[in-house]
Protein backbone atom coordinates (compact mmCIF):
# COMPACT_ATOMS: atom_id res chain seq x y z
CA UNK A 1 46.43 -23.86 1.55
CA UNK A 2 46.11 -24.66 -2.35
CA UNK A 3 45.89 -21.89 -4.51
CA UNK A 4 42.92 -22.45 -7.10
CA UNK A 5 44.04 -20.89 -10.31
CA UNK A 6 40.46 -19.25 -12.33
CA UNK A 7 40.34 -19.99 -16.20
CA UNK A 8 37.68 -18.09 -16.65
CA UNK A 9 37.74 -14.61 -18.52
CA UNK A 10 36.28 -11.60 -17.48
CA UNK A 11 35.35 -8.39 -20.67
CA UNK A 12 35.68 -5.65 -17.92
CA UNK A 13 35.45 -2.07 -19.08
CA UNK A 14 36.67 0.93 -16.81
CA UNK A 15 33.64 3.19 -17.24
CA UNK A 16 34.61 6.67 -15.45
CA UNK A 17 36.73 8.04 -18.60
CA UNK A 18 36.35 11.02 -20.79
CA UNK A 19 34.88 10.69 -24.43
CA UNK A 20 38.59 9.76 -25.51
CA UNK A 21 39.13 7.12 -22.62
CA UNK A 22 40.89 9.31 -19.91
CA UNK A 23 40.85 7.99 -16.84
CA UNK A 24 39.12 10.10 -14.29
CA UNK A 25 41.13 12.07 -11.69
CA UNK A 26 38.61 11.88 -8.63
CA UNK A 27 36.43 10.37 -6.28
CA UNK A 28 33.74 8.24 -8.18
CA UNK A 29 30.63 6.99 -6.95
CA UNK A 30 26.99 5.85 -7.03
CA UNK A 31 27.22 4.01 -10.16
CA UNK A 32 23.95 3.05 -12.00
CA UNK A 33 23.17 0.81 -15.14
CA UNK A 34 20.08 0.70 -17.45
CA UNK A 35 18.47 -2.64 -17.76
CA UNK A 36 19.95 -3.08 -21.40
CA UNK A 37 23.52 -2.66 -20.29
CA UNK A 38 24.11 0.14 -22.33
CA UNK A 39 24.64 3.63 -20.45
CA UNK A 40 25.92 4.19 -16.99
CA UNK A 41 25.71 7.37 -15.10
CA UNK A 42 27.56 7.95 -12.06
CA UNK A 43 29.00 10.43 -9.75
CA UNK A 44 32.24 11.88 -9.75
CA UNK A 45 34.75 14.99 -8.46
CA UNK A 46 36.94 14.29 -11.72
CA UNK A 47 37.45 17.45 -13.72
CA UNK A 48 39.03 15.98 -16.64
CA UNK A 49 35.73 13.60 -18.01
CA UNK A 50 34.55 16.61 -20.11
CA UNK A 51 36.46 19.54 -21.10
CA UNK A 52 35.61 23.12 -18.86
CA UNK A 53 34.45 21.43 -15.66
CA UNK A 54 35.72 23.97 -12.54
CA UNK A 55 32.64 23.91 -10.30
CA UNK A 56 33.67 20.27 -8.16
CA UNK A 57 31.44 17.45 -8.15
CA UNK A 58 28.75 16.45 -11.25
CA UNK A 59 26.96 13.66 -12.58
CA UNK A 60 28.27 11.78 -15.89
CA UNK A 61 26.50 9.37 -18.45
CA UNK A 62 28.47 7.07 -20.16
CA UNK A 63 27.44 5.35 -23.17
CA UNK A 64 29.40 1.94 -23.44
CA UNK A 65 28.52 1.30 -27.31
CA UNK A 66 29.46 5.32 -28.17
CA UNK A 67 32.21 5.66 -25.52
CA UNK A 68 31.03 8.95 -25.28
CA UNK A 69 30.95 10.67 -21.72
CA UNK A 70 28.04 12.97 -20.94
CA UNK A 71 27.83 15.69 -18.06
CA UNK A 72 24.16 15.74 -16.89
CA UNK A 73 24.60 18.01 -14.27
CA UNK A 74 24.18 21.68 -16.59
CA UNK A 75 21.74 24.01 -17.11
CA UNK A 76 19.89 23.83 -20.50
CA UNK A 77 22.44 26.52 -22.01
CA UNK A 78 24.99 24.35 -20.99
CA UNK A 79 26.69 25.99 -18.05
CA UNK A 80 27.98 24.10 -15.38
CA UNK A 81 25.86 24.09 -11.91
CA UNK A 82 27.14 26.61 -9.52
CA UNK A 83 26.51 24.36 -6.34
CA UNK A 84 26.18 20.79 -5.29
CA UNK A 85 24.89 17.42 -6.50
CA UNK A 86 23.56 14.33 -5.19
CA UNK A 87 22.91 11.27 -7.29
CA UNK A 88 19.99 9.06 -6.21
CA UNK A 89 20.78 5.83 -4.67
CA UNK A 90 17.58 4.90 -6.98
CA UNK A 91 17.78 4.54 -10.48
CA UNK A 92 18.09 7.86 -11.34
CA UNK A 93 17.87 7.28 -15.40
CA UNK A 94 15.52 6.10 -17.84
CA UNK A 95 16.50 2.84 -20.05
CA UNK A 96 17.08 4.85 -23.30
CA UNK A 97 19.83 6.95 -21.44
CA UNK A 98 18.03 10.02 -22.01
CA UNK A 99 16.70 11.30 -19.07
CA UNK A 100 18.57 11.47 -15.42
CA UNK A 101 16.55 13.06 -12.32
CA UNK A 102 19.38 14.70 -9.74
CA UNK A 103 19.24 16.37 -5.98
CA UNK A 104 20.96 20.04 -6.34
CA UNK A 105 21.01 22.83 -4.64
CA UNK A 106 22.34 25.57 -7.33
CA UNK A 107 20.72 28.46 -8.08
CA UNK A 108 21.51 28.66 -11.78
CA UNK A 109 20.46 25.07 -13.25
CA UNK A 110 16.76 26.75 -13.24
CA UNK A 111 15.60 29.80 -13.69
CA UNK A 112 14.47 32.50 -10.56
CA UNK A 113 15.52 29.50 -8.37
CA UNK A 114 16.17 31.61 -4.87
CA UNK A 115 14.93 28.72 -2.76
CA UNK A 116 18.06 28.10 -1.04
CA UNK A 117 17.09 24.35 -0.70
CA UNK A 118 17.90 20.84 -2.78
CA UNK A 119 15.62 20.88 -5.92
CA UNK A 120 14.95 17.85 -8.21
CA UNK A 121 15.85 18.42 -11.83
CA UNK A 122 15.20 16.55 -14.93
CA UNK A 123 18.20 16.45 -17.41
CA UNK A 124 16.68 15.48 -20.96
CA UNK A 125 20.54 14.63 -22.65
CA UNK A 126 18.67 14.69 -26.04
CA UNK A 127 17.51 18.31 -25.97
CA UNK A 128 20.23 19.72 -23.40
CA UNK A 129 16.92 21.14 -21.46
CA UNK A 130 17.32 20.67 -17.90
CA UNK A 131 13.57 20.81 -15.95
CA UNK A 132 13.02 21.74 -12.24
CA UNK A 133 10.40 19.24 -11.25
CA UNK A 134 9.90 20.31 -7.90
CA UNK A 135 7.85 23.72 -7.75
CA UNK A 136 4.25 24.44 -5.57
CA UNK A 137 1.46 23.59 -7.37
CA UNK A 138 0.41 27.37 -6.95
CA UNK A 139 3.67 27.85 -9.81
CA UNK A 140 5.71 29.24 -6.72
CA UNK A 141 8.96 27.81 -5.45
CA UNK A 142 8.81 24.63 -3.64
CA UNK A 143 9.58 25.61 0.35
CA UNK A 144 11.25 22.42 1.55
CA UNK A 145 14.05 20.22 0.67
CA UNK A 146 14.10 17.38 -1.49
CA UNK A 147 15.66 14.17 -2.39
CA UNK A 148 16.09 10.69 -3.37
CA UNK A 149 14.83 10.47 -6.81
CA UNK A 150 13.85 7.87 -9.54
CA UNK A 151 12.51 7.98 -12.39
CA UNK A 152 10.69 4.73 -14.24
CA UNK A 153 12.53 3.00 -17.25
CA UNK A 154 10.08 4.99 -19.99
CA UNK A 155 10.93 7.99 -18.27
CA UNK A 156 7.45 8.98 -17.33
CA UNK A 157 6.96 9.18 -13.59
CA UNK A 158 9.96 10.27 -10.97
CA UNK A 159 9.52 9.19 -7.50
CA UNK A 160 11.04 11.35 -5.00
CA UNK A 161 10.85 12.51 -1.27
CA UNK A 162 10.31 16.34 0.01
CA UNK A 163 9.55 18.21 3.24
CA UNK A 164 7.95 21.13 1.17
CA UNK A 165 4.57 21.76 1.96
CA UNK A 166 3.22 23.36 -0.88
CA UNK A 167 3.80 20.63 -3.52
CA UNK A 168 0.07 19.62 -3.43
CA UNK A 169 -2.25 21.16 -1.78
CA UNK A 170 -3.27 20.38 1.76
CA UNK A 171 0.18 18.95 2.72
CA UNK A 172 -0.09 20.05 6.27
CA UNK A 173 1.34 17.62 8.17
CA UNK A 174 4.96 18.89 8.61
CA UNK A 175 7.00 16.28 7.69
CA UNK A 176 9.01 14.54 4.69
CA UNK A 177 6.08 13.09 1.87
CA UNK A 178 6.73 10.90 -0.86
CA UNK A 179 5.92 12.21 -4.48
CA UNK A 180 5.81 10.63 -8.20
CA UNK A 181 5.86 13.90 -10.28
CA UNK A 182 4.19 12.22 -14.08
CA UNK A 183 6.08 14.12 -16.62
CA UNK A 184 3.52 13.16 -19.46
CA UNK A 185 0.58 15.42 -17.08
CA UNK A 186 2.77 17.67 -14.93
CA UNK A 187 0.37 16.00 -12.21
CA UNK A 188 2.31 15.58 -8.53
CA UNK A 189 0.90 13.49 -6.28
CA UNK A 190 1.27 13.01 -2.52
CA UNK A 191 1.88 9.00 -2.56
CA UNK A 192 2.04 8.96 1.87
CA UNK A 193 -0.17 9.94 4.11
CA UNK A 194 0.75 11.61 6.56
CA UNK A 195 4.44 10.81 5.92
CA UNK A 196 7.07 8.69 4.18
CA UNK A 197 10.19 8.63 2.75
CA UNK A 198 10.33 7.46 -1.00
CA UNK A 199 11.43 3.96 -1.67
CA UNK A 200 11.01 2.68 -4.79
CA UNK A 201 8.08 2.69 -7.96
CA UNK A 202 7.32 -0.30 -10.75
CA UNK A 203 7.88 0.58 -13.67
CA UNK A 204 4.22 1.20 -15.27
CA UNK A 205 4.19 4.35 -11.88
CA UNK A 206 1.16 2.44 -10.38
CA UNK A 207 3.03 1.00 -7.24
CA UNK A 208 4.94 2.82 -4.82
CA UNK A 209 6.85 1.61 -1.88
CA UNK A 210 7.81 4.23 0.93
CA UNK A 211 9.11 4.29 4.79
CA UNK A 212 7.27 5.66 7.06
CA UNK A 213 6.79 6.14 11.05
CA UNK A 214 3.02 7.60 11.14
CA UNK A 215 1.32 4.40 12.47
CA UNK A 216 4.11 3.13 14.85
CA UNK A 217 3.80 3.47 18.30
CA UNK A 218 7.33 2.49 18.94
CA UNK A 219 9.11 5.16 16.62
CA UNK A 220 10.14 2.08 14.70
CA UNK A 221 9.28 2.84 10.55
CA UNK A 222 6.86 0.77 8.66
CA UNK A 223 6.65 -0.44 4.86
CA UNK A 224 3.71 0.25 2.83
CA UNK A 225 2.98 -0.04 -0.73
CA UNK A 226 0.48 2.55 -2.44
CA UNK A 227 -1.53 1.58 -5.51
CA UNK A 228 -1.69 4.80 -7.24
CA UNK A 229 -4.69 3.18 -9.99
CA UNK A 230 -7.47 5.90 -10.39
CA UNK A 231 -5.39 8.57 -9.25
């Protein structure tokens, strides 16, 4: 068999390096890009993409103009999470690279956080300040896991999934919800009824697409889209 010889050229950049283009010394995954092309975060158990990471796995930024390599996975003074971390297999960051919604299930990336359970946090890269999104709606800690966030390109509204019943009230069902959490009104709201798991959102938060198994007879899940208009 011929071999066809390609003349094309490829500009391919290795993205999981420190500020100073280190290669990273770990497993890397779940890579995301903003629709401009500019940042990338990603996963990764390298400990050699910022300097004084000892805790495992974390979640990076990289900006491909700067070069520079960002750990989003601190608390807002800065110290490393004390746990574990999930990135989304959403987009988990907003176009201008400066906020990234992650799973965790530390105890020090928020404050009084004795939960035990996977939170969703809100990592704003220009302030350092890193927000736990997912508490009651009494103030108290949320009482169920949580995962699978995304968060819309302006950074308003994060979609996410969560078996806590005391997100909203009424949530009496006993099983995993979809949420969008908007970050402009600190409003949650419960996006399926009586269940679903969180698929995606458009981009303007009104439309939400989610899994669920509540009106299947044959255990097999349905799609549904919510309009959340009026809300």
């Amino acid at each position: 068999m011929a071999t066809i010889a390609s003349t094309e050229s490829y500009n391919i950049t290795l993205v999981n390096t420190s500020s100073s283009g280190v290669q990273g010394l770990g497993y890397t995954g779940s890579p995301h890009i903003t629709s401009n092309g500019r940042y990338v975060v990603f996963w990764s158990f390298a400990n050699n993409l910022v300097s004084n990471d000892t805790n495992g796995s974390d979640i990076f930024v990289k900006d491909l103009v700067t070069g520079i390599t960002t750990r989003v996975t601190t608390n807002s003074s800065g110290v490393e999470h004390n746990g574990m971390v999930w990135n989304s297999w959403q987009t988990p960051i907003s176009d201008d690279g400066r906020f990234v919604v992650f799973a965790s299930d530390a105890s020090n990336l928020a404050p009084d956080d004795t939960n035990g359970v996977l939170d969703i946090y809100l990592k704003d890269l220009v302030t350092g300040l890193t927000t736990r999104l997912t508490n009651g709606f009494d103030g108290s800690q949320a009482n169920g896991e949580r995962a699978d966030p995304s968060i819309t390109p302006d950074g308003r509204y994060v979609l996410f999934s969560s078996a806590a019943s005391n997100l909203v009230p009424g949530d009496n069902n006993g099983a995993w919800d979809t949420f969008v959490k908007d970050l402009a009104t600190g409003v949650t709201t419960r996006v399926s009824t009586p269940n679903g798991i969180a698929g995606d959102i458009t981009p303007d938060g009104r439309y939400v697409v989610f899994l669920s198994s509540s009106s299947d007879t044959k255990f097999v899940g349905q799609i549904f889209v919510r309009d959340l208009a009026g809300r």
